[in-house]
C-alpha atoms as a PDB file:
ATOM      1  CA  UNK A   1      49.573  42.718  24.267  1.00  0.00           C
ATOM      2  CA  UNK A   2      47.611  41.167  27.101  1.00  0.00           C
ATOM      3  CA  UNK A   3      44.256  42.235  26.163  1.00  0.00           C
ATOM      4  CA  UNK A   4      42.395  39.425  27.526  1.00  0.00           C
ATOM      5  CA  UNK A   5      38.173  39.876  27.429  1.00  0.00           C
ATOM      6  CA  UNK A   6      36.668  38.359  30.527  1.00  0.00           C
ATOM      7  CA  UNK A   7      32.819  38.785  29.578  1.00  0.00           C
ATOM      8  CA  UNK A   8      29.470  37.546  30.743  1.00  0.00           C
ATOM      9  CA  UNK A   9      26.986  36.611  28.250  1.00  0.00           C
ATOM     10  CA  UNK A  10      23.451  36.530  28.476  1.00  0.00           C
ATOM     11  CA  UNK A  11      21.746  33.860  25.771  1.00  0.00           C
ATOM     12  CA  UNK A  12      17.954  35.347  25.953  1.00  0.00           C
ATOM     13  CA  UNK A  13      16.985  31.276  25.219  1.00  0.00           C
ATOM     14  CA  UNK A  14      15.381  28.930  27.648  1.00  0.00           C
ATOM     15  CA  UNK A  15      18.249  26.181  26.396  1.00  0.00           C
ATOM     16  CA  UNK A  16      21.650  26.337  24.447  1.00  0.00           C
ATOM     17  CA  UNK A  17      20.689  22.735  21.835  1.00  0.00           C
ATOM     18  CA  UNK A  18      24.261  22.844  20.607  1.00  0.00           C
ATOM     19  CA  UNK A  19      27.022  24.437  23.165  1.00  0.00           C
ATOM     20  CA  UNK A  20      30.169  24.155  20.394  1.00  0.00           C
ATOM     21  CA  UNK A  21      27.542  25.701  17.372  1.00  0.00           C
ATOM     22  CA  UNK A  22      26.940  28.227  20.147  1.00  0.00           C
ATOM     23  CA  UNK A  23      30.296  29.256  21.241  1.00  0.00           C
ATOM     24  CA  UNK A  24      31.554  29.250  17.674  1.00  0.00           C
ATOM     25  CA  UNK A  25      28.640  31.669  17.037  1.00  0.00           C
ATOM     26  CA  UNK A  26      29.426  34.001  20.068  1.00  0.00           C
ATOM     27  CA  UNK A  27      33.528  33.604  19.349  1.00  0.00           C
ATOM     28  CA  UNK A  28      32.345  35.086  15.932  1.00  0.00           C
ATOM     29  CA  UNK A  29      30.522  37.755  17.252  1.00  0.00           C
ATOM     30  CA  UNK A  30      33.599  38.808  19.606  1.00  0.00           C
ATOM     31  CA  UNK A  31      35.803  38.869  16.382  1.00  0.00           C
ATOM     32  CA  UNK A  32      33.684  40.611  14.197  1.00  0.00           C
ATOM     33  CA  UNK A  33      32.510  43.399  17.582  1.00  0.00           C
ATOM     34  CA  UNK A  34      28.699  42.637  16.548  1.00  0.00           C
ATOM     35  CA  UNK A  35      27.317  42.269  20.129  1.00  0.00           C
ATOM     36  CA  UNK A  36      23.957  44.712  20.243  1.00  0.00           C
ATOM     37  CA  UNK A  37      24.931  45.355  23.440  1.00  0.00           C
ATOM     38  CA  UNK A  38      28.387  45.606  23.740  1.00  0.00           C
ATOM     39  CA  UNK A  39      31.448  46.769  21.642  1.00  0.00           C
ATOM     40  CA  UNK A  40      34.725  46.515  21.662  1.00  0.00           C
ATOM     41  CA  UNK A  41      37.592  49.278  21.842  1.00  0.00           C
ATOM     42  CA  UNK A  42      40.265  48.307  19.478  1.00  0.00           C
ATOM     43  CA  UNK A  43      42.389  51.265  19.388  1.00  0.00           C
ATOM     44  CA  UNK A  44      45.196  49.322  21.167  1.00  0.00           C
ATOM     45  CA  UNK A  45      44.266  45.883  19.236  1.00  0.00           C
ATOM     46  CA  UNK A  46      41.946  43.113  19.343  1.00  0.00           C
ATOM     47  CA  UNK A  47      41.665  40.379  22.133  1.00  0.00           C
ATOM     48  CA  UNK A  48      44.236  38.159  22.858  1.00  0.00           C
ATOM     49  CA  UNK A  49      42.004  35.562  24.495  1.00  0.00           C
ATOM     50  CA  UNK A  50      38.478  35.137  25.274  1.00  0.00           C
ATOM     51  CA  UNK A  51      36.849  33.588  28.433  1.00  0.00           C
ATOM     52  CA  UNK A  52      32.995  33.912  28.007  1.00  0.00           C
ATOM     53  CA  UNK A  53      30.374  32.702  30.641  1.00  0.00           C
ATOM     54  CA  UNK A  54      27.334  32.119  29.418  1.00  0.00           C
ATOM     55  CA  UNK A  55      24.134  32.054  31.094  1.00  0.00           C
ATOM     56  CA  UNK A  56      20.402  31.588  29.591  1.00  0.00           C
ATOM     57  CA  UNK A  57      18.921  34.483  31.226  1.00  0.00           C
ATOM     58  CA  UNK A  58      20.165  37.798  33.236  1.00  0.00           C
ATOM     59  CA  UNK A  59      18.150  36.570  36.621  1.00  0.00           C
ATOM     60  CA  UNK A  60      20.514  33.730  36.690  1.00  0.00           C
ATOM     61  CA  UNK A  61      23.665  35.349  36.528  1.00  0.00           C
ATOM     62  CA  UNK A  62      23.693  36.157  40.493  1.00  0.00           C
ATOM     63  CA  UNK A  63      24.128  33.101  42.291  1.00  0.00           C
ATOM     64  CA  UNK A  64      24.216  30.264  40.024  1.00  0.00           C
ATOM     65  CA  UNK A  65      26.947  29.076  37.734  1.00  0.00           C
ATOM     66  CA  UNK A  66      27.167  29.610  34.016  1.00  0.00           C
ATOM     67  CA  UNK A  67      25.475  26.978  31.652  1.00  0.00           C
ATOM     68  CA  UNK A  68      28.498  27.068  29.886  1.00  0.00           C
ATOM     69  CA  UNK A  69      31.994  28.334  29.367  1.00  0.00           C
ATOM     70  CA  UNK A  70      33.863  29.270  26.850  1.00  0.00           C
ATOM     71  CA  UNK A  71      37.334  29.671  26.178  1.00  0.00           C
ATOM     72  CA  UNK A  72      39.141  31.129  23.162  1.00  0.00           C
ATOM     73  CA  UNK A  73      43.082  30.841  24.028  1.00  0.00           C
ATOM     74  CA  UNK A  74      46.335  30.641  22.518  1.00  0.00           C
ATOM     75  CA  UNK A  75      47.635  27.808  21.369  1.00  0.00           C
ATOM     76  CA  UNK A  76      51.283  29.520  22.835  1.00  0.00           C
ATOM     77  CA  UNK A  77      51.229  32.645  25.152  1.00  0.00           C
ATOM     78  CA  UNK A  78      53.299  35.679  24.770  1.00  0.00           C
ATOM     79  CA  UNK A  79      53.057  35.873  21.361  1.00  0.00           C
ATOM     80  CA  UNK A  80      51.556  39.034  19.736  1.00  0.00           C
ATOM     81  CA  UNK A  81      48.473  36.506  18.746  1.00  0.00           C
ATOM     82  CA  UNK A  82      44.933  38.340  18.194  1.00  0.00           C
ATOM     83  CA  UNK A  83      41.584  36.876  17.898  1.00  0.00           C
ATOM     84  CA  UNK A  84      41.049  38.899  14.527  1.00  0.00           C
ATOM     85  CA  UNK A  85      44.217  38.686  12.835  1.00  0.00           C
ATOM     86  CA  UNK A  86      45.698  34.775  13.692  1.00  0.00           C
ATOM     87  CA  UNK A  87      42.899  32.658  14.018  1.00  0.00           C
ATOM     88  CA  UNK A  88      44.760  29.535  13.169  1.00  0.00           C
ATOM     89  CA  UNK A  89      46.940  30.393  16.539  1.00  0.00           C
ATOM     90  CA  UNK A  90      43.918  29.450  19.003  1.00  0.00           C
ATOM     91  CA  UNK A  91      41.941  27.085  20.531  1.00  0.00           C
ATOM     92  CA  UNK A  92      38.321  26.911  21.536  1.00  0.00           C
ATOM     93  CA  UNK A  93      37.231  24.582  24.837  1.00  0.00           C
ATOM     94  CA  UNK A  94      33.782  24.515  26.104  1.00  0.00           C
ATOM     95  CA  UNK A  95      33.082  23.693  29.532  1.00  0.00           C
ATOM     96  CA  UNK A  96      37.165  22.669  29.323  1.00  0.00           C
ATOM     97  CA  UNK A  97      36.523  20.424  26.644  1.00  0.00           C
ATOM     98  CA  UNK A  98      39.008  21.226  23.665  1.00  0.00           C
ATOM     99  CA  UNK A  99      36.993  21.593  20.342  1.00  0.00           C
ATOM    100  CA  UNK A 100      38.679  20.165  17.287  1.00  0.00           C
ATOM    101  CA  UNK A 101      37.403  22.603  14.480  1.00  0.00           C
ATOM    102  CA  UNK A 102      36.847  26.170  16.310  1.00  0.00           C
END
């Protein structure tokens, strides 16, 4: 319960083209713990929500603001909702913009 991922993601790419193909691609990546840099404990459970700032290179990650965020939340809190296991349960917003089809 309450396992909420607060991460800061470096893109590597001089623009993002597509910001919801994007987060849908890094969402995926957070569900299926395929980051090359990163992974996930699960040995208490998978994320209950995801809040993912994403800048295009690591220079610009002191000092300047994301070129994006991402947000994968609960459609209700307080439920025993996971990332993994009820994907139907959440929502995806980008830059606080609710996507329809996460």
């Amino acid at each position: 319960m309450n396992q909420d991922e607060i991460l800061t993601v470096v893109a590597n790419r001089n623009q993002i083209e597509d910001k919801e193909d994007f987060a849908k691609f890094l969402v995926e990546k957070c569900k299926d713990n395929s980051f090359q840099s990163v992974r996930f404990s699960t040995d208490y459970g998978y994320a209950t929500s995801l809040n993912l700032r994403v800048y295009l290179w690591e220079d610009e990650i002191e000092g300047q603001e994301p070129v994006m965020v991402v947000e994968y939340k609960p459609v209700e809190w307080g439920m025993d909702y996971d990332i993994v296991h009820d994907p139907e349960k959440f929502q995806m917003y980008v830059d606080g913009e609710l996507m329809e089809n996460p």
